[in-house]
PDB file of N, CA and C in Angstrom:
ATOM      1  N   UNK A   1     -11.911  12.452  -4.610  1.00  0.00           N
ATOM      2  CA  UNK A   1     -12.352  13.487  -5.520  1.00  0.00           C
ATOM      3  C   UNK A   1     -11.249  14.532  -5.667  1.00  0.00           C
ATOM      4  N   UNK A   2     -10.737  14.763  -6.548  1.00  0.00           N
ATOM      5  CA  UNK A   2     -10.123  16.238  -7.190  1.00  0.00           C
ATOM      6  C   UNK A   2     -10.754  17.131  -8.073  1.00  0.00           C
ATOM      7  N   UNK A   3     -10.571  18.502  -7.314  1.00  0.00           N
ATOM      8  CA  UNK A   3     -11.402  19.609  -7.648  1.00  0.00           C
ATOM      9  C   UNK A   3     -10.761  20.251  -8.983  1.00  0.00           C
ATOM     10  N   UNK A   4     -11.685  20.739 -10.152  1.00  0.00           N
ATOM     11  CA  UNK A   4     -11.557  21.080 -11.215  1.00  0.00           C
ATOM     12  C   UNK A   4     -11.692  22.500 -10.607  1.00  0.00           C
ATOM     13  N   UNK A   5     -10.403  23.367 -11.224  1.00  0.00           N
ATOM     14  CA  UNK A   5     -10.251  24.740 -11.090  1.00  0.00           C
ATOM     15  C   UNK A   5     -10.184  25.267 -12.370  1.00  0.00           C
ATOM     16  N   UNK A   6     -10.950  26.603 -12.710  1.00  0.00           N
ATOM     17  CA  UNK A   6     -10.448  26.939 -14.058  1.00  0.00           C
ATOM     18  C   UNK A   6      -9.367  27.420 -13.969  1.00  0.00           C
ATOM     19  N   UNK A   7      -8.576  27.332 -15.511  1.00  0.00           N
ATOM     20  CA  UNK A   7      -7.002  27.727 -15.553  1.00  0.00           C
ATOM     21  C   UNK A   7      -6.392  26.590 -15.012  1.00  0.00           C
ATOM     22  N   UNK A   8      -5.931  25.515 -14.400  1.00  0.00           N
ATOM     23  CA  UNK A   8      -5.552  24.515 -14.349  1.00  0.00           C
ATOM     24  C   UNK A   8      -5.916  23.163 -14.795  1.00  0.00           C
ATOM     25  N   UNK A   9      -5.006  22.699 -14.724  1.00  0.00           N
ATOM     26  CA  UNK A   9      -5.007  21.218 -15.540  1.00  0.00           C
ATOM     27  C   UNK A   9      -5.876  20.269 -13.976  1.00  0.00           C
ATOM     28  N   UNK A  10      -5.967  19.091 -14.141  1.00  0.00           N
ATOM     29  CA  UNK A  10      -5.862  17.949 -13.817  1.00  0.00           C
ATOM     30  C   UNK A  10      -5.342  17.657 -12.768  1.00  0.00           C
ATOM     31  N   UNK A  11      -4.654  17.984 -11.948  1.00  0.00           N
ATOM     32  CA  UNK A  11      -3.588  17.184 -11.130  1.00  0.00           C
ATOM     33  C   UNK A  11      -3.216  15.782 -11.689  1.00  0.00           C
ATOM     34  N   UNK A  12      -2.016  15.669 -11.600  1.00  0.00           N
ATOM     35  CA  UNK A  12      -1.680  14.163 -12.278  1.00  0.00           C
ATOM     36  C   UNK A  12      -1.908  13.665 -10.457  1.00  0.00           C
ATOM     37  N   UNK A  13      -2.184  12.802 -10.101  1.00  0.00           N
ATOM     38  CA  UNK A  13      -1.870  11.543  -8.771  1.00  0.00           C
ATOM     39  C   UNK A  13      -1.455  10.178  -9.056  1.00  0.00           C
ATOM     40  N   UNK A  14      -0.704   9.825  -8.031  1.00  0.00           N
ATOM     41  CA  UNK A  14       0.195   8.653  -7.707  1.00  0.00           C
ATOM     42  C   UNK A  14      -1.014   7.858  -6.658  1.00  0.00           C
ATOM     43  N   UNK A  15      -0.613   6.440  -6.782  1.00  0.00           N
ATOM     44  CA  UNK A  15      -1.542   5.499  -6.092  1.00  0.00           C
ATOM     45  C   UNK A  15      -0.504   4.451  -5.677  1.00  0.00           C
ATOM     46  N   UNK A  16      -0.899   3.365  -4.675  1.00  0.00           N
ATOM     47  CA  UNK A  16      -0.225   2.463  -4.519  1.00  0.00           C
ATOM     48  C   UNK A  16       1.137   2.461  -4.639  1.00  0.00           C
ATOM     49  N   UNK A  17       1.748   1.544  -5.183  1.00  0.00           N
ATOM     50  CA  UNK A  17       2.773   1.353  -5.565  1.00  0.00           C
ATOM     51  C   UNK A  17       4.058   2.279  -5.681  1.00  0.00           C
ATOM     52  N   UNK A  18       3.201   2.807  -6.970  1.00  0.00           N
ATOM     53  CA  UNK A  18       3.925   3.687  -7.708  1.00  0.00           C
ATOM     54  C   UNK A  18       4.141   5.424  -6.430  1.00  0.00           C
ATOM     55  N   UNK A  19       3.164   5.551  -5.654  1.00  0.00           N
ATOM     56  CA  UNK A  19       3.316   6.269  -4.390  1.00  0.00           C
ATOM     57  C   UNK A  19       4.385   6.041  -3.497  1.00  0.00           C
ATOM     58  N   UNK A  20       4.471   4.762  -2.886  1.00  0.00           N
ATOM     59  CA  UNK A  20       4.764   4.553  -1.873  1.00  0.00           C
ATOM     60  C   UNK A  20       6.380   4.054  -2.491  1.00  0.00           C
ATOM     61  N   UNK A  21       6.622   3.888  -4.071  1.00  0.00           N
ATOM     62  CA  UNK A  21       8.545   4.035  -4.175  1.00  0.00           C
ATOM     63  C   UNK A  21       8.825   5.122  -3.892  1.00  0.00           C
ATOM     64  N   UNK A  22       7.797   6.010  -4.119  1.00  0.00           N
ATOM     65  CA  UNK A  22       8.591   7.259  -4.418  1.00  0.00           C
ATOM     66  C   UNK A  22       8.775   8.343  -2.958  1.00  0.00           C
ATOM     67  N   UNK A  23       8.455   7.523  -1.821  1.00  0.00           N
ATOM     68  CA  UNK A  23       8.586   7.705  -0.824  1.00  0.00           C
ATOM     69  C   UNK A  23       9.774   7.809   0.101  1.00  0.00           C
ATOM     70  N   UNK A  24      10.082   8.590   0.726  1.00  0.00           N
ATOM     71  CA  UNK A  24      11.802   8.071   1.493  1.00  0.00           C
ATOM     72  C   UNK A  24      11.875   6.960   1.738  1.00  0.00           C
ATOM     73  N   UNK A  25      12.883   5.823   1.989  1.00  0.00           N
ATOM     74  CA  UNK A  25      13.302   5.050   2.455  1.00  0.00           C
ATOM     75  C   UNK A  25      12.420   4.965   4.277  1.00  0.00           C
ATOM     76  N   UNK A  26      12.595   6.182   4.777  1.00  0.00           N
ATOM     77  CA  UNK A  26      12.946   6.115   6.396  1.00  0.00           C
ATOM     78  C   UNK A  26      11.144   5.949   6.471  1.00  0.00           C
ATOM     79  N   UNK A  27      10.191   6.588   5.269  1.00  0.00           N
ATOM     80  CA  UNK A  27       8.765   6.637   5.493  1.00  0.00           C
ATOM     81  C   UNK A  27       8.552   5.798   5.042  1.00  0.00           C
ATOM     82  N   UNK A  28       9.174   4.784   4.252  1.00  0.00           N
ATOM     83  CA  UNK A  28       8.160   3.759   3.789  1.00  0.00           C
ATOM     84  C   UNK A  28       8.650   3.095   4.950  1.00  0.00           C
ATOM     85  N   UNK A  29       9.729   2.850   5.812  1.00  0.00           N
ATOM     86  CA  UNK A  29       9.945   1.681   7.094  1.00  0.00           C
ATOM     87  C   UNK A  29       8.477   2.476   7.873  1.00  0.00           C
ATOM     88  N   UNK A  30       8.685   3.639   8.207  1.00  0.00           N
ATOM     89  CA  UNK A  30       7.810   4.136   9.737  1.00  0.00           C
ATOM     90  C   UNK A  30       6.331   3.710   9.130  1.00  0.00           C
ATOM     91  N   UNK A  31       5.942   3.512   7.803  1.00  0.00           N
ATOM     92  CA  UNK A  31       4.564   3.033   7.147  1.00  0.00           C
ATOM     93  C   UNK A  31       4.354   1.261   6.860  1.00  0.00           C
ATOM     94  N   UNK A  32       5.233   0.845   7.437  1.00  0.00           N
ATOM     95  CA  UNK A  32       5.532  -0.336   7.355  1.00  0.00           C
ATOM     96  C   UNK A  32       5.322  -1.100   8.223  1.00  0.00           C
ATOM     97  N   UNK A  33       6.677  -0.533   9.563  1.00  0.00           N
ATOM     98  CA  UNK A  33       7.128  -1.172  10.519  1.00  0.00           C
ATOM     99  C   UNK A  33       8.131  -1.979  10.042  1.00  0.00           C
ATOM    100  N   UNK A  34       9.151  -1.906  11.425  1.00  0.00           N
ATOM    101  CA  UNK A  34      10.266  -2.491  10.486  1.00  0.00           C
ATOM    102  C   UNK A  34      10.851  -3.814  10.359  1.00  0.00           C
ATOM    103  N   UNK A  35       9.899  -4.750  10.565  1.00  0.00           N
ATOM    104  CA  UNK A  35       9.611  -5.894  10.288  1.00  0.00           C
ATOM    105  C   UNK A  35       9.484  -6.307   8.378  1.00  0.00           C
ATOM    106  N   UNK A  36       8.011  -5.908   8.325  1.00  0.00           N
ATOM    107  CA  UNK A  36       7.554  -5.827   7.220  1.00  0.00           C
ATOM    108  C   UNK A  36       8.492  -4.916   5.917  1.00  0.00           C
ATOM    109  N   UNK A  37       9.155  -4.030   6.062  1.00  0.00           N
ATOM    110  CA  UNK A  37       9.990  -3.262   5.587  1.00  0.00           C
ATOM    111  C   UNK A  37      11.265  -3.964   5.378  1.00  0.00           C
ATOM    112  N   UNK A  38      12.037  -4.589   6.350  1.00  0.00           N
ATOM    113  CA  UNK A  38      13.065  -5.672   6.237  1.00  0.00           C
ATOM    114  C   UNK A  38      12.959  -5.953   5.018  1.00  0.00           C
ATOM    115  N   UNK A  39      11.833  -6.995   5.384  1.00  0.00           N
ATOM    116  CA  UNK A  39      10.864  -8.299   4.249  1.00  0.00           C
ATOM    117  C   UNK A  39      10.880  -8.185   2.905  1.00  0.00           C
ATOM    118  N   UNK A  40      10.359  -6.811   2.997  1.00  0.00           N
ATOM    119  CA  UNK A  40       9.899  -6.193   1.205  1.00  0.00           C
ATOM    120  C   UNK A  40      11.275  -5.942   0.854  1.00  0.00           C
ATOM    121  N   UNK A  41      12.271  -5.417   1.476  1.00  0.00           N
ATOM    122  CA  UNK A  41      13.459  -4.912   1.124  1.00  0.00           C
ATOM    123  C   UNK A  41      14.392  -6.112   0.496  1.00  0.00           C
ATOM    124  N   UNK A  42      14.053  -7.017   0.927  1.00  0.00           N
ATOM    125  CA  UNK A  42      14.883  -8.575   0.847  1.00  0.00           C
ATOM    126  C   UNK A  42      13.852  -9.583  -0.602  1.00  0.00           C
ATOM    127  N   UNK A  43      12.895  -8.418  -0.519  1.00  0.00           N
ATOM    128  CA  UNK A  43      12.525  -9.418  -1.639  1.00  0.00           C
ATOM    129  C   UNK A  43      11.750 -10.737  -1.145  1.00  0.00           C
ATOM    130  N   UNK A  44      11.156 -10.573  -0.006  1.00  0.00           N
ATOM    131  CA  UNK A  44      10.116 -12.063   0.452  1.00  0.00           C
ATOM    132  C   UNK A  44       8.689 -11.909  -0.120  1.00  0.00           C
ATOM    133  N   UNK A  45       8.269 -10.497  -0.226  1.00  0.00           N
ATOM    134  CA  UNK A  45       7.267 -10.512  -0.816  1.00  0.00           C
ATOM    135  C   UNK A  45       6.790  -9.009  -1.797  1.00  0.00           C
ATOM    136  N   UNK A  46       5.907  -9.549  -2.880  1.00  0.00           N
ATOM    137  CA  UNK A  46       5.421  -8.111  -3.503  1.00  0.00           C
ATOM    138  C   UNK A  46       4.719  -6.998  -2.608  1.00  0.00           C
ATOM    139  N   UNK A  47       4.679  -5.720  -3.422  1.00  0.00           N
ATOM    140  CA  UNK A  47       4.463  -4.751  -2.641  1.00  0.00           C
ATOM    141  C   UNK A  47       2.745  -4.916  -2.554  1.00  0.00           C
ATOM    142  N   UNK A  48       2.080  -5.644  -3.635  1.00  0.00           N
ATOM    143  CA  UNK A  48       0.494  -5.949  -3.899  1.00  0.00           C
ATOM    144  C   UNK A  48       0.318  -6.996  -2.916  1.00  0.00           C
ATOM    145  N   UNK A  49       1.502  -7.459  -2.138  1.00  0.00           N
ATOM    146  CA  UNK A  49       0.969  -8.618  -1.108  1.00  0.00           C
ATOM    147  C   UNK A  49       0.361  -8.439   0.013  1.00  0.00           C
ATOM    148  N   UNK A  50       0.843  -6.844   0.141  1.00  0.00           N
ATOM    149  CA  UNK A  50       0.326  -6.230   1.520  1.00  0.00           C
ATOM    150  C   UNK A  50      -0.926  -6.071   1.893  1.00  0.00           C
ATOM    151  N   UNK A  51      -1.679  -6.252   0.982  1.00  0.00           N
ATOM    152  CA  UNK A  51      -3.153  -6.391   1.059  1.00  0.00           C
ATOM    153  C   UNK A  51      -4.176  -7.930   0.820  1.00  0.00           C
ATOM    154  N   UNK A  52      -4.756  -8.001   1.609  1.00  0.00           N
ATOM    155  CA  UNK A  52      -5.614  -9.272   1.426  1.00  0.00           C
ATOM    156  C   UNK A  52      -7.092  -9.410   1.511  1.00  0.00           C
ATOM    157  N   UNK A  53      -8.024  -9.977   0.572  1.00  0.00           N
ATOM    158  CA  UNK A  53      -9.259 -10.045   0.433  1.00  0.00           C
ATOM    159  C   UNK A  53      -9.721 -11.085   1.419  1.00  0.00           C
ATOM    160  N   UNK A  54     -10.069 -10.989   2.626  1.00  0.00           N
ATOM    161  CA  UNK A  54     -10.822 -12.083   3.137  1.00  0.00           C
ATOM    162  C   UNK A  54     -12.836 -12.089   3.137  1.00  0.00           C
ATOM    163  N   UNK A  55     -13.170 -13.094   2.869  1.00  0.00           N
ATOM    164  CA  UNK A  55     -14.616 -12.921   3.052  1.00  0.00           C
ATOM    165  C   UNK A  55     -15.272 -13.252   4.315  1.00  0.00           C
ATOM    166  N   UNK A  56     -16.368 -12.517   4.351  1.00  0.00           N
ATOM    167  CA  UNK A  56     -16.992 -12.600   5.555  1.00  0.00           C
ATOM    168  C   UNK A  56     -18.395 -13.041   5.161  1.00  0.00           C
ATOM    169  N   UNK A  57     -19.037 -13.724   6.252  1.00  0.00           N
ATOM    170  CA  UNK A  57     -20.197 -14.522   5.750  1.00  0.00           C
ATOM    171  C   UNK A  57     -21.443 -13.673   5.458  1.00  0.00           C
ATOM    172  N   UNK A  58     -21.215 -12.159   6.791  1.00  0.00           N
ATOM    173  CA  UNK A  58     -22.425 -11.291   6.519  1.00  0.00           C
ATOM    174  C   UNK A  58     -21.889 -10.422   5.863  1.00  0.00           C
ATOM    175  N   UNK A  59     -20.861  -9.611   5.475  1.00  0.00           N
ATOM    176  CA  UNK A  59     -20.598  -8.237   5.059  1.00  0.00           C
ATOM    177  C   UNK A  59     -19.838  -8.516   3.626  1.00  0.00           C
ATOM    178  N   UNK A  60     -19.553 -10.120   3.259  1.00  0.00           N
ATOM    179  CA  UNK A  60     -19.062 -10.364   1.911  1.00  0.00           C
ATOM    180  C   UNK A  60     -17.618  -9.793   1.920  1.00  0.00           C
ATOM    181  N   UNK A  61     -16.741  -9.962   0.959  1.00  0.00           N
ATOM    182  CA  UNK A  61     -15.280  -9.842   0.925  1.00  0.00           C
ATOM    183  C   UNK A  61     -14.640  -8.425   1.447  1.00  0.00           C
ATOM    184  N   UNK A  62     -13.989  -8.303   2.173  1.00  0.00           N
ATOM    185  CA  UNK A  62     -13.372  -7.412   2.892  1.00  0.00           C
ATOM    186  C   UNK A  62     -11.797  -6.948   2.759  1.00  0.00           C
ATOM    187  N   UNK A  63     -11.413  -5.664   2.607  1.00  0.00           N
ATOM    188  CA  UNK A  63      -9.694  -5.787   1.987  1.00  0.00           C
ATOM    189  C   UNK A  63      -9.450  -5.701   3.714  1.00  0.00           C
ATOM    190  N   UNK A  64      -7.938  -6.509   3.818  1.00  0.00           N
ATOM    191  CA  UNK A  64      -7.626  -6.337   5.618  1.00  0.00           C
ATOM    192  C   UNK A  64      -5.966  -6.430   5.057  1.00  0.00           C
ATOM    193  N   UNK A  65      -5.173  -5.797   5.793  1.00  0.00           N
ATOM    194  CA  UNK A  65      -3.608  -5.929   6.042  1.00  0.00           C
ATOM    195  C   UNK A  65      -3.027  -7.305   5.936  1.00  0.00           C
ATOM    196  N   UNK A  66      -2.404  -7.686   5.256  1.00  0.00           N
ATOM    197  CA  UNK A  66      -1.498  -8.945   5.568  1.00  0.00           C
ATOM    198  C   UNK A  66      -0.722  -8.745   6.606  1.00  0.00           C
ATOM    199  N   UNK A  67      -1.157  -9.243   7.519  1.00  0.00           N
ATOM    200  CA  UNK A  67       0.070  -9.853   8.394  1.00  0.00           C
ATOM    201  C   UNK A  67       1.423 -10.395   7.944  1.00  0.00           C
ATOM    202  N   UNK A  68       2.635  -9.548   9.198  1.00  0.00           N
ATOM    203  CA  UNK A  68       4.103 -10.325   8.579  1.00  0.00           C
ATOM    204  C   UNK A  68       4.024 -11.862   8.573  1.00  0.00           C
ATOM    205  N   UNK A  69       3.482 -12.287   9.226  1.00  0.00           N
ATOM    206  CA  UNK A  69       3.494 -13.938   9.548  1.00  0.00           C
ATOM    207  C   UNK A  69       2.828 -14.443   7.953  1.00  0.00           C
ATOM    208  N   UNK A  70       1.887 -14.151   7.594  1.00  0.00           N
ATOM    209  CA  UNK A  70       1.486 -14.521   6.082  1.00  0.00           C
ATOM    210  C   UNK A  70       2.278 -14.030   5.191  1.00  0.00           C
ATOM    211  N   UNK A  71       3.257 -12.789   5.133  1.00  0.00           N
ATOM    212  CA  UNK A  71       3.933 -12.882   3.990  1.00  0.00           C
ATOM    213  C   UNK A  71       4.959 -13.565   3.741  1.00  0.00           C
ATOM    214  N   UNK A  72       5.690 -13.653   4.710  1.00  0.00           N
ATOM    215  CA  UNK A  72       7.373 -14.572   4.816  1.00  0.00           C
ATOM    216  C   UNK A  72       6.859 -16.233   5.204  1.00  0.00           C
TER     217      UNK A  72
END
């Protein structure tokens, strides 16, 4: 949620992606680990890979971290 103030606009916000380029170098490794950071840097995998839908039988599809071992 973002709070509507009078006299101001909107806040523009950044998500995903488009967040996390615009991030230092040194924070996107320490948000990474520098495994996974290597990886992305080399081009093994997209930055949308980092996330994965697995389903579960009682709680139905679930977003969970990709593991380095599943992306490379």
């Amino acid at each position: 949620m973002v709070p509507v103030v009078p006299g101001f606009g909107i806040p523009k916000r950044r998500f995903g992606k488009e967040y996390f380029e615009r991030l230092s170098p040194a924070t996107q490794a320490e948000m990474l680990g520098p495994g996974k950071y290597d990886a992305w840097k080399r081009g093994q995998f997209d930055f949308e890979d980092l996330a994965s839908i697995k389903p579960h039988r009682v709680w139905g599809p679930n977003v969970q971290v990709t593991p380095l071992k599943a992306l490379v």
